[in-house]
Protein backbone atom coordinates (compact mmCIF):
# COMPACT_ATOMS: atom_id res chain seq x y z
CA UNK A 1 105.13 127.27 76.42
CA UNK A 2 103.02 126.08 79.40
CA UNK A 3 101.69 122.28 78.58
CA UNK A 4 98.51 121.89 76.19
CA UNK A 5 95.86 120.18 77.80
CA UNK A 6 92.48 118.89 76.88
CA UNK A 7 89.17 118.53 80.03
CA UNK A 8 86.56 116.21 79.89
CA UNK A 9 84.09 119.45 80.31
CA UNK A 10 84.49 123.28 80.61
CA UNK A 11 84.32 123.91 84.02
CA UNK A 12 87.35 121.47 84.64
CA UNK A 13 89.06 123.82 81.69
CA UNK A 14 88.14 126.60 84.10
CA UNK A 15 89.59 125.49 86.91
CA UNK A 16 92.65 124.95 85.53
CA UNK A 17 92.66 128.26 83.98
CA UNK A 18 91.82 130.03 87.36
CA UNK A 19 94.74 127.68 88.77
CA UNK A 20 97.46 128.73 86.35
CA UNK A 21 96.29 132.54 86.91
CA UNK A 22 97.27 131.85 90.24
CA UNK A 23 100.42 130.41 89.81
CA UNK A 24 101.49 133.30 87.13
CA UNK A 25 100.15 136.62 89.82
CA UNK A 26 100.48 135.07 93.50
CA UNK A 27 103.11 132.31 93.74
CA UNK A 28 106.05 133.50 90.67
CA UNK A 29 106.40 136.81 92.35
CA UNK A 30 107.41 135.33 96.02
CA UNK A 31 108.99 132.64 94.93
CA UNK A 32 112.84 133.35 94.59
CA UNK A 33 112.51 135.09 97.59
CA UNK A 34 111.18 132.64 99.98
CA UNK A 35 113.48 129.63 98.22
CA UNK A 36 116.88 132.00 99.16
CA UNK A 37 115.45 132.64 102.64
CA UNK A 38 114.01 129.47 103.52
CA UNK A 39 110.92 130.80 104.32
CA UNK A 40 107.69 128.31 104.92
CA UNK A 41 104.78 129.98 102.81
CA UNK A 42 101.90 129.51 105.38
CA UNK A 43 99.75 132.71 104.28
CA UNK A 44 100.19 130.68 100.48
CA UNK A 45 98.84 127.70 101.71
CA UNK A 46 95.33 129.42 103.20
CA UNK A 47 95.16 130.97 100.04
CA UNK A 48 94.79 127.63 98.17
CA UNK A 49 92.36 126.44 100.72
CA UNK A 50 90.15 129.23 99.96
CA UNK A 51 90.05 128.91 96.75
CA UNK A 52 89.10 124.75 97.61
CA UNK A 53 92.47 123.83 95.97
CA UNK A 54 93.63 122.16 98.99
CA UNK A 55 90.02 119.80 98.90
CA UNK A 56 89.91 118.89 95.09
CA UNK A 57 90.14 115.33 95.61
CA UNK A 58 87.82 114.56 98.15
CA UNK A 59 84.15 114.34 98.00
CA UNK A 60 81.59 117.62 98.45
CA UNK A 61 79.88 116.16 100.94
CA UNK A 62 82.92 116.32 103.16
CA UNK A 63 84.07 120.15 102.21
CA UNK A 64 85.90 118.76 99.42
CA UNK A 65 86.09 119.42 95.42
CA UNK A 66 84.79 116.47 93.93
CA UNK A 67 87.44 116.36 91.17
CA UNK A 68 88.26 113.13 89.40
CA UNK A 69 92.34 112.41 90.10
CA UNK A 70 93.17 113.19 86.54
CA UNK A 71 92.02 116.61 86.74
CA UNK A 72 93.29 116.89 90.38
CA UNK A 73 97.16 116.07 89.20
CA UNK A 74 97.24 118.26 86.62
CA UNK A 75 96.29 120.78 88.91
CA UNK A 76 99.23 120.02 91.11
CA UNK A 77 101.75 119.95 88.04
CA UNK A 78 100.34 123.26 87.31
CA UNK A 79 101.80 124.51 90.55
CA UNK A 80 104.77 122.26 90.72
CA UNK A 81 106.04 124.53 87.64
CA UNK A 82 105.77 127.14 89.08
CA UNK A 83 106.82 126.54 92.93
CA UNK A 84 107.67 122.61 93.65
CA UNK A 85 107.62 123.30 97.24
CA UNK A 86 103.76 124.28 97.22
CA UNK A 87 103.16 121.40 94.86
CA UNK A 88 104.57 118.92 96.93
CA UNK A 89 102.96 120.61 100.31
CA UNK A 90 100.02 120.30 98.59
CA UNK A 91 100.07 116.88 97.70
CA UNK A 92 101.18 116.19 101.51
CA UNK A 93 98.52 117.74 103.00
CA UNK A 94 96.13 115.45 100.62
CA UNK A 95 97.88 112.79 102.48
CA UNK A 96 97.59 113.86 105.52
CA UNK A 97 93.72 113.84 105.46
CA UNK A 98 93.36 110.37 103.53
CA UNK A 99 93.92 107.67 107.10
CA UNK A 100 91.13 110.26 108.43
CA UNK A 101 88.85 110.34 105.31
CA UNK A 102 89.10 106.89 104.09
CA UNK A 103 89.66 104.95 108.46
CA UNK A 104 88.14 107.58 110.49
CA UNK A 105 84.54 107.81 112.04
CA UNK A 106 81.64 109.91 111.04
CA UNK A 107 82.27 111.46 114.02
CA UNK A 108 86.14 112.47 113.66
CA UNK A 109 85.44 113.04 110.24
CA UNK A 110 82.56 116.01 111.23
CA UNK A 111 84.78 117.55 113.63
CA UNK A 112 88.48 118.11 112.00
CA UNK A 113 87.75 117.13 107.90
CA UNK A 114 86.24 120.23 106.74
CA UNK A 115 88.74 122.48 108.74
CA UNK A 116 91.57 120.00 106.83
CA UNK A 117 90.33 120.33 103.47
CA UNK A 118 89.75 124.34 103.40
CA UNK A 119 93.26 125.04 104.65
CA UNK A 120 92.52 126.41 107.93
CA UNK A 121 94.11 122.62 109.45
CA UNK A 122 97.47 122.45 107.44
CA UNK A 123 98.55 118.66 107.51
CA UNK A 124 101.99 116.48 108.15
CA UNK A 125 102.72 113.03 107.64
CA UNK A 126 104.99 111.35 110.29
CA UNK A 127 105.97 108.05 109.17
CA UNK A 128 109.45 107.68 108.05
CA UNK A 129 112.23 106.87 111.08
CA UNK A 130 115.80 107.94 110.52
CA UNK A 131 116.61 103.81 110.62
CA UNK A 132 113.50 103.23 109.10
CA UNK A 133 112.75 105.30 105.89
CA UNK A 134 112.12 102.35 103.30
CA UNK A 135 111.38 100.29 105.77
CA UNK A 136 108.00 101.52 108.27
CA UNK A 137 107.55 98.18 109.44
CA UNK A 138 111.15 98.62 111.27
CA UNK A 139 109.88 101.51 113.41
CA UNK A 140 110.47 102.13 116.90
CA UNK A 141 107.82 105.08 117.73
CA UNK A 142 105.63 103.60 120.76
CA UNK A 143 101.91 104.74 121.97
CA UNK A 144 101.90 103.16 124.63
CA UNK A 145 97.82 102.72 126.10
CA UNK A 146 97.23 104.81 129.14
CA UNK A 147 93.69 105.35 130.44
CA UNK A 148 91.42 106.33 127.92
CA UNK A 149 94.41 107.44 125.26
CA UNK A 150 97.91 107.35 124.72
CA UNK A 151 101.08 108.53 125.09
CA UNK A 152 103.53 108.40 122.12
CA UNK A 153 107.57 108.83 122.27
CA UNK A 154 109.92 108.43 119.93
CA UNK A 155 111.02 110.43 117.29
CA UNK A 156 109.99 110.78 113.31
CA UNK A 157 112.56 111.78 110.25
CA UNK A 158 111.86 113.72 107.28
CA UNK A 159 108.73 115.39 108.14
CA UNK A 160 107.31 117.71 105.47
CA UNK A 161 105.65 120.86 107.16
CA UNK A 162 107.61 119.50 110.28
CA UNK A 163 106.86 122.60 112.97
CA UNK A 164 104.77 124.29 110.58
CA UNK A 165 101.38 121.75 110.46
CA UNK A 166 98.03 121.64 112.59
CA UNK A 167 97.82 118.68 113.25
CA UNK A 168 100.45 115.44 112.10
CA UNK A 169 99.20 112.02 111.03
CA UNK A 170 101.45 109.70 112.95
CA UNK A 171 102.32 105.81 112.92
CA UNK A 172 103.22 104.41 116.12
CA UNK A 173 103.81 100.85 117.20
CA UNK A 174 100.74 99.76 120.02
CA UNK A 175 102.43 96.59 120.14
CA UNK A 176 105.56 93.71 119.39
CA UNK A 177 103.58 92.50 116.53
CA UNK A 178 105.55 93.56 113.99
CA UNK A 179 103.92 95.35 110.94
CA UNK A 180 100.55 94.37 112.77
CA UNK A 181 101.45 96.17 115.79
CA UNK A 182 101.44 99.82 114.55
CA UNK A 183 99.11 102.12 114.60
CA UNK A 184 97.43 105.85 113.60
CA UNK A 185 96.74 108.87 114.85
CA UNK A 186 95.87 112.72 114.60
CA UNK A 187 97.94 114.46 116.88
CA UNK A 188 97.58 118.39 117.27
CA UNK A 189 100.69 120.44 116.26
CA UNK A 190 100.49 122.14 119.95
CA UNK A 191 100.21 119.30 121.74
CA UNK A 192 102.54 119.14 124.84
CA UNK A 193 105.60 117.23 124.57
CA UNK A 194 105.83 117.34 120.53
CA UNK A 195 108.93 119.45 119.58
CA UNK A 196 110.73 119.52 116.10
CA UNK A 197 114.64 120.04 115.46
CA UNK A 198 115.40 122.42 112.82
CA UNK A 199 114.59 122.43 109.43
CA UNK A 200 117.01 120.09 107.73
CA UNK A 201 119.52 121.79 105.41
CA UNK A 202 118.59 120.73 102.11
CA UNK A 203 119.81 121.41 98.54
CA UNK A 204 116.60 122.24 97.26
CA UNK A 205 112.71 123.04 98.31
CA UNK A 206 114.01 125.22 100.98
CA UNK A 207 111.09 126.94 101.53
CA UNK A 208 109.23 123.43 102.34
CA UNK A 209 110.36 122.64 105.89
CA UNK A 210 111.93 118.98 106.12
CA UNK A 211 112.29 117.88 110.02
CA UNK A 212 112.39 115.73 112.25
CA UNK A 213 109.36 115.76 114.79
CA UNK A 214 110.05 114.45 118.72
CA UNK A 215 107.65 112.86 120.82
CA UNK A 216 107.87 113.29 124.32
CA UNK A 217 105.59 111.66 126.12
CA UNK A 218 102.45 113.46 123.56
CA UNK A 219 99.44 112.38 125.24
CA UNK A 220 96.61 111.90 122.94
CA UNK A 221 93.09 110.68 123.70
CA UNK A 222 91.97 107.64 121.86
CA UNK A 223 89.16 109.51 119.80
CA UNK A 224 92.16 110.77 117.42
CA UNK A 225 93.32 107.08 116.81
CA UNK A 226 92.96 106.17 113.35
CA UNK A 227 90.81 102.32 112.66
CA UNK A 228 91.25 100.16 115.50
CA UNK A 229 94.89 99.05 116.63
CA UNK A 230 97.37 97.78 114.20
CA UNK A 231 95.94 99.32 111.19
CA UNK A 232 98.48 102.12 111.11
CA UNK A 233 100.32 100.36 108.55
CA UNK A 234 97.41 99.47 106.11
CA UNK A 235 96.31 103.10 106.31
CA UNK A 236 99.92 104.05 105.58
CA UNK A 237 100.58 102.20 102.49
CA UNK A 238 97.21 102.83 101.34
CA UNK A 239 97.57 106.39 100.69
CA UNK A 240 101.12 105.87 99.16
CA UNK A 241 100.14 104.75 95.80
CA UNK A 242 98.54 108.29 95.15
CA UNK A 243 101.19 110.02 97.13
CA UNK A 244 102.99 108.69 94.55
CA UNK A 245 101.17 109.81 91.75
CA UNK A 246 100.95 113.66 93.10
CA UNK A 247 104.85 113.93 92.87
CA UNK A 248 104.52 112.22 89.76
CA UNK A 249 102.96 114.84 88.66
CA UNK A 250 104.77 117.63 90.81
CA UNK A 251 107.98 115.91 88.83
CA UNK A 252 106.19 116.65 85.14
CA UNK A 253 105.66 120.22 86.40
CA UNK A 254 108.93 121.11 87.40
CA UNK A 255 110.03 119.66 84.36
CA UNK A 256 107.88 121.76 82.24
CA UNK A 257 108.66 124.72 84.39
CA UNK A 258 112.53 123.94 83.68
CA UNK A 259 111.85 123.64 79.63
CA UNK A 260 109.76 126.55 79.76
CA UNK A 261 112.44 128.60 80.95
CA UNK A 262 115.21 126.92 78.69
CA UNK A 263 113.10 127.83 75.48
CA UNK A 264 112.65 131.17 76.43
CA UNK A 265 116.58 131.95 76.73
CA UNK A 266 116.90 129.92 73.42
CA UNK A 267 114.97 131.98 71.80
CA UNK A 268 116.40 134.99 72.53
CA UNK A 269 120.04 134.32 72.87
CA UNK A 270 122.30 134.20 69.75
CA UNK A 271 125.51 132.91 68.60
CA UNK A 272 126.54 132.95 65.71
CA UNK A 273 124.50 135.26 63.76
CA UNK A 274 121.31 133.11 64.86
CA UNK A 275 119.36 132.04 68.04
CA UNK A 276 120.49 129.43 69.66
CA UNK A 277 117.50 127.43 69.38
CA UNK A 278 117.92 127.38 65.66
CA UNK A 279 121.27 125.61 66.58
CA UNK A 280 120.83 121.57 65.69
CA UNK A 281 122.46 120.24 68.95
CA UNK A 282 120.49 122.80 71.44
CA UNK A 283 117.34 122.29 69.17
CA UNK A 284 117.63 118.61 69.51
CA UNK A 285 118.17 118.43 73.43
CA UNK A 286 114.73 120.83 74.09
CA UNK A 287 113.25 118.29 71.14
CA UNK A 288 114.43 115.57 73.41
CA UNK A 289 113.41 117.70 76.73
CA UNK A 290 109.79 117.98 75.35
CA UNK A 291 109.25 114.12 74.80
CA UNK A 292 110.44 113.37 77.97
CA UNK A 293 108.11 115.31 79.43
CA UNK A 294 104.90 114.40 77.46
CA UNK A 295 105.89 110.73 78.45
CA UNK A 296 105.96 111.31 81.88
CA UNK A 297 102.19 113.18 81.67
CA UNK A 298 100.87 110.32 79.74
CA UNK A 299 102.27 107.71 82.21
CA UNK A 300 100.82 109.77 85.11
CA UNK A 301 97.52 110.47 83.93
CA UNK A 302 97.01 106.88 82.71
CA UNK A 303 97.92 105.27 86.85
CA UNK A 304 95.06 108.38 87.54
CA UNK A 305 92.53 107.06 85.15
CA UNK A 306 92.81 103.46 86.68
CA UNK A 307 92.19 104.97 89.96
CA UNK A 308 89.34 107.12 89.25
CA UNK A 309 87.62 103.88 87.61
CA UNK A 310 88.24 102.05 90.61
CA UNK A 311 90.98 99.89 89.01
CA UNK A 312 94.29 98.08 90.58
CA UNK A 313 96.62 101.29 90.29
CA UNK A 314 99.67 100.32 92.26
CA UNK A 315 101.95 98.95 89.71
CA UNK A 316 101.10 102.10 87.66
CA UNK A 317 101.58 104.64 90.01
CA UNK A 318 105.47 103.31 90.51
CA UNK A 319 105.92 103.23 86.78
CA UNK A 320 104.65 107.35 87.18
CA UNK A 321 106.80 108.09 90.24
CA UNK A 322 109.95 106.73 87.94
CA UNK A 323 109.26 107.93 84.89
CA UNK A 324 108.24 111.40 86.06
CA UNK A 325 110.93 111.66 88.61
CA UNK A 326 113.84 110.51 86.79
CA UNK A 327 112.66 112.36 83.91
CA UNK A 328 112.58 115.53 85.73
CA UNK A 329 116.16 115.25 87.14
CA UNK A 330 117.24 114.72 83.17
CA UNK A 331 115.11 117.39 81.95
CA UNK A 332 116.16 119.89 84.86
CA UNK A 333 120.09 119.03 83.91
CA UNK A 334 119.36 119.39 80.28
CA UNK A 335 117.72 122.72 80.97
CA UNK A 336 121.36 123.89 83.15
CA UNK A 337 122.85 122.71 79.77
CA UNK A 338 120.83 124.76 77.47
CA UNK A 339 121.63 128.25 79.28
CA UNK A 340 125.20 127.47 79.73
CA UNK A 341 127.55 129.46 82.38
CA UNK A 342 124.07 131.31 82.89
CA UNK A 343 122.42 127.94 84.01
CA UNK A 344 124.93 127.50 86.56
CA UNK A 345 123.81 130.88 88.40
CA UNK A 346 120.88 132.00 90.49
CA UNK A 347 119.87 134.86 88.33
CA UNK A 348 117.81 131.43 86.52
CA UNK A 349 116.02 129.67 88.17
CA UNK A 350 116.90 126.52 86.30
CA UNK A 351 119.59 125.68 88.80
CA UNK A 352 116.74 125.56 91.52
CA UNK A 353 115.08 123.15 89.82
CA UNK A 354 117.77 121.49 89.10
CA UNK A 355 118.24 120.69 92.69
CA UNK A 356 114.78 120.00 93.41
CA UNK A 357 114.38 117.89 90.51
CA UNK A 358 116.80 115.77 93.15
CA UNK A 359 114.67 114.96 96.16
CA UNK A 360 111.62 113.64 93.71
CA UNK A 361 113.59 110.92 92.98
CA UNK A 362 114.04 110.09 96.63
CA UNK A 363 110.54 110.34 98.38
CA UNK A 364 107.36 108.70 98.75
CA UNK A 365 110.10 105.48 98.10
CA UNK A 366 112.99 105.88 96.46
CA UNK A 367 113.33 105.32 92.66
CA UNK A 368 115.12 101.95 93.41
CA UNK A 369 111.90 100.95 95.69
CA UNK A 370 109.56 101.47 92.79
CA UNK A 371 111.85 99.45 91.04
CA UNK A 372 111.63 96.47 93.18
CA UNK A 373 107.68 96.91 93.68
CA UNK A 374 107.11 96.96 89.88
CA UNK A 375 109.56 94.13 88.86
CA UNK A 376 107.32 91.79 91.96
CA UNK A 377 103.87 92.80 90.38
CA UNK A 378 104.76 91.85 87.35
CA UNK A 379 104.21 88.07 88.74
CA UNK A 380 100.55 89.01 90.24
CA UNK A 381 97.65 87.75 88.37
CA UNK A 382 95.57 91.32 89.93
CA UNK A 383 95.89 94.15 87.28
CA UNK A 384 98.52 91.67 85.34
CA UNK A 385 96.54 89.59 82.98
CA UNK A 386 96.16 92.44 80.42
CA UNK A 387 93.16 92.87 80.92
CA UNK A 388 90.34 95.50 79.23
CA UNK A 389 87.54 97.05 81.00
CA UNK A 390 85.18 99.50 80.18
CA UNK A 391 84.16 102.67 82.13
């Protein structure tokens, strides 16, 4: 029972139509098979940049979609029930391209953005340190000014698309000036000197390639830094609030994936004489499932709506993260619980999710960082006041 939605106009409804048609005939089939084999679906990825899923948020006059976030996110939690490793590359990549979009020239923007947003560039996002995940401010990546560029060492944890990407948006520190002393920029994925280690070992989205990326003295010429030096960490944060929001909504389509699944074995396994989803407990606990669900959505898409009018969305998009991501892990146990003994093997794939469900709760801040950045904004006068505006 995929989710019910209503569009602010047909062609959105369209879209994602055409979108869940492509989840159901190109991604389901491969799925189980790259996931057991750990196997990084490029050729995927170039398929969803032809189509212009890979540009929906960004403007056409860029190569980009022109979609409002709203429609954009549901859009990703279309894929994320299908195949959260694609939804989350997805939203990566859309982070990847925002430093350049939002901080770079007309210039850089003309010569890599278009390229980025149709898929043929496939983006990382190199910001995290292995002492330094909740902390970027802490890092120890240098570029160190050399002529007319830099050279950058040092080495970056956690890298989604690590030794897979075109090109990886990078924060290094230019200077001693602590958070003002760090800053961006575009290095090519065949650049000399930039290695990964192998993919980490994860529990789940093992076809998503988790590294760590190695800088060895990667020379790159000052027309691929970012804004001027010590921005890197404005640019950074800046993106994170809608990072945020895209696993939000990755989160709410795993989920629905995972209750989609449980319903279907409920309805036609029996015990008893009767299905098991006529059963009050098991009834109950999808009832229960469902709601959790819909509230994560309605958080989600009310953060998007904020941002698409231009309003203060930060606080909002950490409620999302939380309430999607901690909803998911519940939902994808619940589902586990609702097949039984079955739940617990791979012939489901409810025990995938299961394990992905995991890892939402972990990046783009952990669940106890969103804590600590609501609880603090709830002392801010901006976006605090209860206010009302009109659109």
């Amino acid at each position: 029972m995929p989710a019910r939605r209503v569009l602010d106009t047909e062609e959105h409804a369209d879209l994602l139509r055409l979108v869940r048609d492509i989840c159901t005939q190109e991604l389901a089939p491969q799925v189980a098979e790259a996931e057991a084999t750990e196997t990084f679906p490029r050729d995927v990825f170039r398929m969803l940049g032809k189509t212009g899923i890979l540009g929906l948020p960004y403007p056409e006059d860029v190569g980009g979609g022109g979609l409002s976030y709203e429609v954009y996110l549901q859009v990703l939690e279309e894929i994320g029930a299908v195949w959260a490793s694609v939804g989350v590359g997805v939203s990566v990549h859309a982070l990847s391209c925002f430093g350049l979009y939002t901080q770079g020239t007309e210039e850089q923007k003309q010569q890599w953005l278009p390229d980025m947003l149709a898929g043929d560039l496939l983006g990382a996002y190199c910001l995290s340190e292995a002492h330094a995940g909740s902390d970027p401010a802490a890092m120890r990546t240098t570029a160190r000014r050399d002529g007319d560029g830099y050279v950058i060492d040092g080495a970056k944890a956690w890298t989604t698309h690590g030794g897979n990407a075109d090109f990886y948006k990078v924060m290094a520190r230019t200077s001693d000036d602590g958070a003002r002393g760090i800053s961006c920029f575009l290095v090519p994925g065949d650049a000399p000197g930039l290695s990964s280690d192998p993919p980490e070992r994860k529990m789940g989205l093992t076809a998503s390639h988790t590294t760590t990326m190695r800088f060895d003295g990667v020379r790159v010429p000052a027309e691929r830094r970012l804004g001027a030096e010590g921005d890197g960490l404005k640019i950074a944060l800046a993106g994170l609030d809608a990072g945020r929001l895209g696993i939000a909504a990755v989160a709410t389509g795993l989920a629905q994936g995972a209750l989609d699944h449980a319903l279907a074995y409920a309805r036609e396994r029996t015990t008893f004489g009767k299905r098991i989803l006529d059963h009050q407990g098991l009834g109950f606990l999808l009832a229960d499932m469902e709601a959790t669900i819909q509230t994560a959505r309605a958080t989600t898409l009310h953060a998007a709506r904020l941002r698409d009018a231009g309003l203060p969305f930060g606080r909002e998009a950490s409620v999302a993260k939380l309430v999607a991501t901690d909803g998911a892990m519940k939902v994808t146990t619940d589902a586990v619980q609702a097949l039984g003994g079955a739940g617990y093997t791979r012939d489901y794939p409810v025990e995938r999710y299961m394990r992905e469900a995991k890892v939402m709760q972990i990046f783009e801040g952990t669940n106890q960082i969103q804590r600590m950045i609501i609880a603090r904004s709830l002392d801010k006068k901006t976006g605090g006041d209860g206010e009302i505006s009109s659109l």
